[in-house]
C-alpha atoms as a PDB file:
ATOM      1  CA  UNK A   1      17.432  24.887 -13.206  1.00  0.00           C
ATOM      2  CA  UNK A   2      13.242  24.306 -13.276  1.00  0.00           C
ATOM      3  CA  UNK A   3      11.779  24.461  -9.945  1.00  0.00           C
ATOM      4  CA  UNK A   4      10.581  20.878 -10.051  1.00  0.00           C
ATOM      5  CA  UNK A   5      14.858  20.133 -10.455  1.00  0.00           C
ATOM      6  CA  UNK A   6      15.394  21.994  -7.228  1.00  0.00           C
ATOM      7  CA  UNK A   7      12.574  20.460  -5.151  1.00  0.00           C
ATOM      8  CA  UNK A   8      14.596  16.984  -6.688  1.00  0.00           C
ATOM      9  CA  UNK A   9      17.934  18.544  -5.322  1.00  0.00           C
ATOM     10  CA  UNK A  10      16.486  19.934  -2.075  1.00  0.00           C
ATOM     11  CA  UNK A  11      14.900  16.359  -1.329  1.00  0.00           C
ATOM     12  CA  UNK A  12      18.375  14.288  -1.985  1.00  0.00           C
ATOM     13  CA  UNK A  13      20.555  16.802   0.259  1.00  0.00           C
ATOM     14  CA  UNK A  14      18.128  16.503   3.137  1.00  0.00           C
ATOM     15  CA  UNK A  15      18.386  12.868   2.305  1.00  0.00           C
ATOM     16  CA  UNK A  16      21.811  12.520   2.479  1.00  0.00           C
ATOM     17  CA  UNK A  17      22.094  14.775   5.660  1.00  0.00           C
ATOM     18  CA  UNK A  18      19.885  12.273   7.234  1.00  0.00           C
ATOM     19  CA  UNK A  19      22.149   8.844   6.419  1.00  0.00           C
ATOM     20  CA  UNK A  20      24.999  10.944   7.638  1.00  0.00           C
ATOM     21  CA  UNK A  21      23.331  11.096  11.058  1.00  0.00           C
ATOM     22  CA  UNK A  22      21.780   7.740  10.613  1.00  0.00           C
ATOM     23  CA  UNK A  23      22.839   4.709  11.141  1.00  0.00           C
ATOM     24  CA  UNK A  24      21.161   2.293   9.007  1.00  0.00           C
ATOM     25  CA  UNK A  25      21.981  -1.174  11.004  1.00  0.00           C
ATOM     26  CA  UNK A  26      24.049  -2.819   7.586  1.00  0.00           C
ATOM     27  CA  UNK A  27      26.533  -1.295   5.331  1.00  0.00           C
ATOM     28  CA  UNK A  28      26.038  -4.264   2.557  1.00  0.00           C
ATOM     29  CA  UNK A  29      22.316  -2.645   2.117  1.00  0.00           C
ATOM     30  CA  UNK A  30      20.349  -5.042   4.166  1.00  0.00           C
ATOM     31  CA  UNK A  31      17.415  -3.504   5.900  1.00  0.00           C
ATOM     32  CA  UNK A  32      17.884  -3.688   9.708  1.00  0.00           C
ATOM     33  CA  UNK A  33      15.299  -5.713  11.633  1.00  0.00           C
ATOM     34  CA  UNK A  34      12.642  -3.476  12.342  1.00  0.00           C
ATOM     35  CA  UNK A  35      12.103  -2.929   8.416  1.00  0.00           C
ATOM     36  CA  UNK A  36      10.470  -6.704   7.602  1.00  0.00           C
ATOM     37  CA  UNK A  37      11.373  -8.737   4.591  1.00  0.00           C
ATOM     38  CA  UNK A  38       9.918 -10.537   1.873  1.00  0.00           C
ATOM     39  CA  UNK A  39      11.041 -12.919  -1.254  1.00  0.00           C
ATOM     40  CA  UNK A  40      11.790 -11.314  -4.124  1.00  0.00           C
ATOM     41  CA  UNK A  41       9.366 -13.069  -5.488  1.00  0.00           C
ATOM     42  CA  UNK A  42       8.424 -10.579  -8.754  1.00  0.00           C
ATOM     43  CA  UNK A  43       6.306  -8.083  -9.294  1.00  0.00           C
ATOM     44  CA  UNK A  44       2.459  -7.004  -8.476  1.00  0.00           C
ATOM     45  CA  UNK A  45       0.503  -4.844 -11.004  1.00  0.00           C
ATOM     46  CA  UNK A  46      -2.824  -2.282 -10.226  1.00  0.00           C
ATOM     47  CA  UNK A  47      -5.298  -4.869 -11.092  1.00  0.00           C
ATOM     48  CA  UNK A  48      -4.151  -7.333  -8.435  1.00  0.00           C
ATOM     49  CA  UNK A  49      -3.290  -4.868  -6.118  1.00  0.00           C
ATOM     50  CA  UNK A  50      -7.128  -3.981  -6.073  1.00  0.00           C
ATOM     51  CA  UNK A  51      -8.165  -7.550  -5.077  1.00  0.00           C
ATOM     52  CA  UNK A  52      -8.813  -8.074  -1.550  1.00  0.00           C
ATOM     53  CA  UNK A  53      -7.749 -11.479  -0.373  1.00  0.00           C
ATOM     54  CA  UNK A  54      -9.370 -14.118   1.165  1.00  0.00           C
ATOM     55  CA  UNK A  55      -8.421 -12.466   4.715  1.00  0.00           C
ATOM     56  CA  UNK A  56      -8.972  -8.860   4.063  1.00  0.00           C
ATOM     57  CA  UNK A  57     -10.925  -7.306   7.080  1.00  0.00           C
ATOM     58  CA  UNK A  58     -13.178  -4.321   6.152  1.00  0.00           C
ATOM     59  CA  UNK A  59     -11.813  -1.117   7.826  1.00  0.00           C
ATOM     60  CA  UNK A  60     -13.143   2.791   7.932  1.00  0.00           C
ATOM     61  CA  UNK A  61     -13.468   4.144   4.584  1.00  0.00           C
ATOM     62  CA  UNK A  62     -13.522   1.254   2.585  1.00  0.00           C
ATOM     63  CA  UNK A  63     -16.086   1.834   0.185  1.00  0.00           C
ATOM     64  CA  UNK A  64     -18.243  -1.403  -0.700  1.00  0.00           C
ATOM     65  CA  UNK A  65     -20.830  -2.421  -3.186  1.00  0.00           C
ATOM     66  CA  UNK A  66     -23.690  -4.079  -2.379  1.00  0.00           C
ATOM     67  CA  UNK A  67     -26.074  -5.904  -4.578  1.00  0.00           C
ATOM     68  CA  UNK A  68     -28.790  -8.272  -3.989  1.00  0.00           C
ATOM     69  CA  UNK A  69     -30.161 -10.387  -6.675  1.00  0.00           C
ATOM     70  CA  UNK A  70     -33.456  -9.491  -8.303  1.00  0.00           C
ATOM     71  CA  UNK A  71     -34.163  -6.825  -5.844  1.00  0.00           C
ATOM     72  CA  UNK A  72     -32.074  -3.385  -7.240  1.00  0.00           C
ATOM     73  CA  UNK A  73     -34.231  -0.958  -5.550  1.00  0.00           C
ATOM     74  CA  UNK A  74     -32.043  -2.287  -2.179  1.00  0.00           C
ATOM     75  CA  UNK A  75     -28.326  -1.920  -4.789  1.00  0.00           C
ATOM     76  CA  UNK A  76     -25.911   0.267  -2.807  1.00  0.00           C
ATOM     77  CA  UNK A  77     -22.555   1.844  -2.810  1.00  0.00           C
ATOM     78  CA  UNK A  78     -21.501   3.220   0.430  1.00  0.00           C
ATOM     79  CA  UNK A  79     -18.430   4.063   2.295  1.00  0.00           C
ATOM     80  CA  UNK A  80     -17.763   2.459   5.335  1.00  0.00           C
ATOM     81  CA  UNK A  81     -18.219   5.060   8.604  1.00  0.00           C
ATOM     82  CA  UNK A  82     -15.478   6.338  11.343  1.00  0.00           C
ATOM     83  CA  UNK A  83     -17.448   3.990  13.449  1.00  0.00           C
ATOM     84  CA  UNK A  84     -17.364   1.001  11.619  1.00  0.00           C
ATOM     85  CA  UNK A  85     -20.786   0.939  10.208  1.00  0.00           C
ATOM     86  CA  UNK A  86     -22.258   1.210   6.933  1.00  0.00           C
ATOM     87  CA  UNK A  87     -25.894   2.186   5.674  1.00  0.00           C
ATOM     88  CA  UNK A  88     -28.798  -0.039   3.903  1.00  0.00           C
ATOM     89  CA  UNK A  89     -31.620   0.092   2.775  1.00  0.00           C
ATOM     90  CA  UNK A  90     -34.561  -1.268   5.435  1.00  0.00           C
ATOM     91  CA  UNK A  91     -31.975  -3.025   7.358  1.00  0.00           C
ATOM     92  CA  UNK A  92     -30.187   0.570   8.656  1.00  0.00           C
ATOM     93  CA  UNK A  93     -27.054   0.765   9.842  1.00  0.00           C
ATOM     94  CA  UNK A  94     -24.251  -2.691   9.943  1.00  0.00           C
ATOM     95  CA  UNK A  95     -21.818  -2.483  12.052  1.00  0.00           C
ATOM     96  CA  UNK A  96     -19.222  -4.148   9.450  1.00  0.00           C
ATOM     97  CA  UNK A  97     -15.392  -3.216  10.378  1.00  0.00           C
ATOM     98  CA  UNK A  98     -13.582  -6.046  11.177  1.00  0.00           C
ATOM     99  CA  UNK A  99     -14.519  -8.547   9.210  1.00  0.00           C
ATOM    100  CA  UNK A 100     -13.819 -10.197   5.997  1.00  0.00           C
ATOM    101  CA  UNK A 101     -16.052 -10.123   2.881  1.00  0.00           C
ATOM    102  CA  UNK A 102     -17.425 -13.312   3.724  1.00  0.00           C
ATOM    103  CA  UNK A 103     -18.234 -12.489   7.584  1.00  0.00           C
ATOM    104  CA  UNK A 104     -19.881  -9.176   6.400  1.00  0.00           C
ATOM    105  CA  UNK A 105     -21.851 -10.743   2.930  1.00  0.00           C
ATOM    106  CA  UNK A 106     -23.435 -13.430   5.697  1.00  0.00           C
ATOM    107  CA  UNK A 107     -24.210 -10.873   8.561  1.00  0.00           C
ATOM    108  CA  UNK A 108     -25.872  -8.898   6.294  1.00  0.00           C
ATOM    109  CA  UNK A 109     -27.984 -11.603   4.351  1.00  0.00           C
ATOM    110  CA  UNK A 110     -29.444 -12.832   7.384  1.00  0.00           C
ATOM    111  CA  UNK A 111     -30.340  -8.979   8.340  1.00  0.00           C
ATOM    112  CA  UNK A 112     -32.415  -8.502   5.313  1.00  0.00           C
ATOM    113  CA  UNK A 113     -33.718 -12.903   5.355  1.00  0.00           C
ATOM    114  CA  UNK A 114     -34.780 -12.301   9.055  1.00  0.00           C
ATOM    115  CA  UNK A 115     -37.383  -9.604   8.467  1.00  0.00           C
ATOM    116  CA  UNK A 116     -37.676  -8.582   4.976  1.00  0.00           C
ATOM    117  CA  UNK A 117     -36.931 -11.125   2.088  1.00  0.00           C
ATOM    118  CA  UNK A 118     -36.987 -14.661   1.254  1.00  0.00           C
ATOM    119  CA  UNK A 119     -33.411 -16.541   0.684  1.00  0.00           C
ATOM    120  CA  UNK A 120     -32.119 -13.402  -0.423  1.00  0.00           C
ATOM    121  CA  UNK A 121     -28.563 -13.692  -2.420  1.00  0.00           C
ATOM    122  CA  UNK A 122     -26.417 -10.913  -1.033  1.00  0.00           C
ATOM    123  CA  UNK A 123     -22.873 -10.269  -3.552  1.00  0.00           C
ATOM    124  CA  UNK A 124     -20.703  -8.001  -1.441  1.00  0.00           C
ATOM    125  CA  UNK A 125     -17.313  -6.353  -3.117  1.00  0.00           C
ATOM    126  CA  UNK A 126     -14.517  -3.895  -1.883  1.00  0.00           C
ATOM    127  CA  UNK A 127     -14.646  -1.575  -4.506  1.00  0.00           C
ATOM    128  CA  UNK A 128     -12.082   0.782  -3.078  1.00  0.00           C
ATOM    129  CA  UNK A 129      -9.726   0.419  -0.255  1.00  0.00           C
ATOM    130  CA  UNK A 130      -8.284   2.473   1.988  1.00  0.00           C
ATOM    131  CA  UNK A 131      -4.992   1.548   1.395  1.00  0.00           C
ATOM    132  CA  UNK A 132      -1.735   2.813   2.855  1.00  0.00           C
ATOM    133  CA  UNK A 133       0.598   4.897   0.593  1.00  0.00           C
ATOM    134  CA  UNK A 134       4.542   5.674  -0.368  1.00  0.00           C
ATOM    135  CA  UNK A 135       6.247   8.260  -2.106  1.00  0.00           C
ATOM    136  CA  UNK A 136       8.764   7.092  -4.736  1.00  0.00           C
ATOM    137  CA  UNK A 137      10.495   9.837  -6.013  1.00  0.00           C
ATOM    138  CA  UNK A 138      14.209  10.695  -8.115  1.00  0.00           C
ATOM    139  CA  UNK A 139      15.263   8.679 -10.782  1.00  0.00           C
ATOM    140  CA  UNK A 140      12.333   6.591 -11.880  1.00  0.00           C
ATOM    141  CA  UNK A 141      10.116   6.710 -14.478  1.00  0.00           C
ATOM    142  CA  UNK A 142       6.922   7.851 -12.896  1.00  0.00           C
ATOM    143  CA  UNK A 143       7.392   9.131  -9.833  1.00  0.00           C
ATOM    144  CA  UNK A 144       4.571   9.520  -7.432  1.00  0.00           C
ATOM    145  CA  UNK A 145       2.424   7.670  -4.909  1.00  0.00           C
ATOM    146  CA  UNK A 146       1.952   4.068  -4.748  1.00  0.00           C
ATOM    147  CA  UNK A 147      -1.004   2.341  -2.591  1.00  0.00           C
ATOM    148  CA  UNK A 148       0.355  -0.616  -0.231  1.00  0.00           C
ATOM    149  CA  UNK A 149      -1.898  -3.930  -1.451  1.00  0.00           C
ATOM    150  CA  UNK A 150      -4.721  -4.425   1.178  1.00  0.00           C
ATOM    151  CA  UNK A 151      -3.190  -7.294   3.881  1.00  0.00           C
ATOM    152  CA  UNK A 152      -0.365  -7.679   1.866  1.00  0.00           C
ATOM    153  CA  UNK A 153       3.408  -6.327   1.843  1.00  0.00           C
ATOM    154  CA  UNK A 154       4.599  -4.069  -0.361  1.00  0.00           C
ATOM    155  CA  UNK A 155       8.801  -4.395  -1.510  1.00  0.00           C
ATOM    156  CA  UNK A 156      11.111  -1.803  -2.408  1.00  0.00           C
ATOM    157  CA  UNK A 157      11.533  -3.432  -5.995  1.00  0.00           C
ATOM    158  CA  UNK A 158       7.914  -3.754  -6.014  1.00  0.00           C
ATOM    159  CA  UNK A 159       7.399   0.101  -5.513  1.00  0.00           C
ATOM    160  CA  UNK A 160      10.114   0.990  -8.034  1.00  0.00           C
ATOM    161  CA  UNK A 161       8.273  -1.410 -10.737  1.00  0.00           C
ATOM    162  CA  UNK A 162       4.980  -0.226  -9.848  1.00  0.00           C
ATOM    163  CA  UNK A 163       7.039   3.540 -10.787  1.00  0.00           C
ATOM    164  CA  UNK A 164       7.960   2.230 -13.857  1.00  0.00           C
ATOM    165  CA  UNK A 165      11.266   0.947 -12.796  1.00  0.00           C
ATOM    166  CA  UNK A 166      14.689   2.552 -12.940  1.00  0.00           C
ATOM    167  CA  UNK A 167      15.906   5.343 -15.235  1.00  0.00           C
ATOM    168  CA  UNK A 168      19.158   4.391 -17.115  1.00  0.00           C
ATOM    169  CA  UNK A 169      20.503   7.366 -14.798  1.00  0.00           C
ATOM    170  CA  UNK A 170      19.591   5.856 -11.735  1.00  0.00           C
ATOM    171  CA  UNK A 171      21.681   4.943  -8.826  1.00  0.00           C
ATOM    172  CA  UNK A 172      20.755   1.542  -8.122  1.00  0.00           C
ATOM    173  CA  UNK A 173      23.229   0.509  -5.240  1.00  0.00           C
ATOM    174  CA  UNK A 174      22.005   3.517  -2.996  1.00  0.00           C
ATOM    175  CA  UNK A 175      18.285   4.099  -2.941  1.00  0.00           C
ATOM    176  CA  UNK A 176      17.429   5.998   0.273  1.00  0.00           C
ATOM    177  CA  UNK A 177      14.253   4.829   2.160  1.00  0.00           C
ATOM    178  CA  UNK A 178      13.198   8.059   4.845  1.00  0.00           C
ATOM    179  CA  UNK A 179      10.505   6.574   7.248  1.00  0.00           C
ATOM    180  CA  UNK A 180       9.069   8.516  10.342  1.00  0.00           C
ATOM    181  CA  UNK A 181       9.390   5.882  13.643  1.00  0.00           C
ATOM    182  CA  UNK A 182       6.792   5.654  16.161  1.00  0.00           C
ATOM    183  CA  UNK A 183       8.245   7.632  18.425  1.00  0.00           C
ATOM    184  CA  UNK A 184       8.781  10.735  15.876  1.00  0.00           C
ATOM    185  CA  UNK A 185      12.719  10.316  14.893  1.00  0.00           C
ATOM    186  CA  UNK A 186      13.254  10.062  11.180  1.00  0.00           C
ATOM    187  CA  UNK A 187      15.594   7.195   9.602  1.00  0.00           C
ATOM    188  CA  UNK A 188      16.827   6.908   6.295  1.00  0.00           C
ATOM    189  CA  UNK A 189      17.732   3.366   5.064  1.00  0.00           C
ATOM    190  CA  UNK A 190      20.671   3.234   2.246  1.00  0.00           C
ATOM    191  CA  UNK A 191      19.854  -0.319   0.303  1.00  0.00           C
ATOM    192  CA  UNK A 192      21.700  -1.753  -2.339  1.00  0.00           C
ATOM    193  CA  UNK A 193      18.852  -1.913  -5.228  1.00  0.00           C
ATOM    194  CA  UNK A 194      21.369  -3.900  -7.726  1.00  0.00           C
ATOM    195  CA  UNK A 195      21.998  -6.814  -4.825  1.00  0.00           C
ATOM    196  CA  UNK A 196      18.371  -7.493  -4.701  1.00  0.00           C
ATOM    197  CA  UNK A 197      18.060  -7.514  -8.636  1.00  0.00           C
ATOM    198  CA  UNK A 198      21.313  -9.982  -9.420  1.00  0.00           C
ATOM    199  CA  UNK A 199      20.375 -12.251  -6.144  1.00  0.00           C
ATOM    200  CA  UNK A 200      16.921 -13.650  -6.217  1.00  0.00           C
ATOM    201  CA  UNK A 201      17.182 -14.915  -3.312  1.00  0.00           C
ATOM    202  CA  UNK A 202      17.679 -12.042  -1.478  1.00  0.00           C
ATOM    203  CA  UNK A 203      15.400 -10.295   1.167  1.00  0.00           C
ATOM    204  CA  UNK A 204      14.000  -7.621  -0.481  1.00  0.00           C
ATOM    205  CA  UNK A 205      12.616  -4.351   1.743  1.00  0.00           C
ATOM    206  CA  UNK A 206       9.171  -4.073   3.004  1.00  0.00           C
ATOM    207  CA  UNK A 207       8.009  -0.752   2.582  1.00  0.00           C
ATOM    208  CA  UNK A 208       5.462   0.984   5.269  1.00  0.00           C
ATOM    209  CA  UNK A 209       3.117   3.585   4.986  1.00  0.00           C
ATOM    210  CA  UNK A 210       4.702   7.134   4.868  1.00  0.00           C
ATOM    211  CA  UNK A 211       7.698   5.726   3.451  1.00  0.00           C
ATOM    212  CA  UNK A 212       9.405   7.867   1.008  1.00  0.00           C
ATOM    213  CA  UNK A 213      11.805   5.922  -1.614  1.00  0.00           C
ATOM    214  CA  UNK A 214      14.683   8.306  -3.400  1.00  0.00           C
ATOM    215  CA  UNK A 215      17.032   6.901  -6.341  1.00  0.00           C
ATOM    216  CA  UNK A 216      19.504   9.142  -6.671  1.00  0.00           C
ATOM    217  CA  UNK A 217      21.205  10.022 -10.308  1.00  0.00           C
ATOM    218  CA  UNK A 218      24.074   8.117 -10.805  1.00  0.00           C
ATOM    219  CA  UNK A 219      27.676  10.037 -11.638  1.00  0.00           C
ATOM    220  CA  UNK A 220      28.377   9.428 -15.247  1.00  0.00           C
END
């Protein structure tokens, strides 16, 4: 058996050890209620996942552009500090975590129109997020990480679409969720994968950050 194979293997019987101890709050493979919901509404793709909405609030590490027009001497890409603040040209440091792209685009026009230029035109982006992750691993078709959409939930369908959906050896009507609680104790969640799929109108899981998703292979 390849190493990768028994890492697989290793993963699903700790997995299963854990639902044995666990109890998951629904046998039909609803989530229980501190796990959140959301319609099943389709899925998201990378490009829109890498939109911040209308509501996003800047936070540490962000990284944003910033442009002014006519005046590219003053251009700048910069990450945003543990503190909250980013760096400028002339204007020094903005204290910028918190608010949306809108709050932070006119704070930092009327920096640089107070003391330094004339009706300046100030285009502020997120150009990379620091986004929450989850692991989905087993019987998909590109396992791996998968970033949580800035101010926006994340589904377990979602994730497994985003990982290239199922395998045709997949066990849909098990996948294990294993999420770390606030206090430490790890849960595993057993939900029924080919409910949500055949009911539309079913609530689908919201994932959180550390979450690791398993599909199991299904017997043939």
């Amino acid at each position: 058996m390849k190493p990768l194979s028994l890492c697989l293997l290793a993963f699903a019987l700790s997995l299963n050890s854990l639902v044995a101890q666990t109890d998951s709050g629904d046998s039909g493979g609803s989530s229980s209620s501190d796990s959140g919901s959301a319609g099943n509404d389709g899925m998201i793709n990378d490009r829109d996942a890498m939109v911040a909405p209308v509501n996003y609030r800047i936070q540490p590490s962000d990284i944003l552009s910033v442009q002014i027009y006519q005046q590219m001497d003053l251009d700048k890409e910069t990450r945003v500090e543990a503190d909250g603040t980013i760096s400028l040209h002339l204007v020094g440091r903005v204290n910028v975590e918190g608010l949306t792209i809108s709050e932070a685009r006119e704070k930092i026009t009327e920096l640089y129109d107070r003391d330094y230029l004339v009706n300046p035109q100030v285009d502020l982006q997120v150009i990379q997020f620091n986004l929450d992750e989850v692991q989905v691993l087993g019987q998909v078709r590109t396992p791996g990480t998968i970033a949580i959409p800035p101010d926006q939930d994340l589904t377990l369908l979602q994730a497994i679409s985003r990982a290239g959906g199922f395998t045709r050896l997949a066990r849909k009507g098990s996948v294990k969720i294993r999420r770390e609680m606030e206090d430490g104790e790890k849960k595993v969640f057993a939900i029924n994968a080919s409910d949500l799929i055949s009911d539309p109108d079913s609530q689908d899981f919201v994932l959180q950050d550390g979450d690791i998703v398993f599909v199991d292979e299904r017997l043939i």
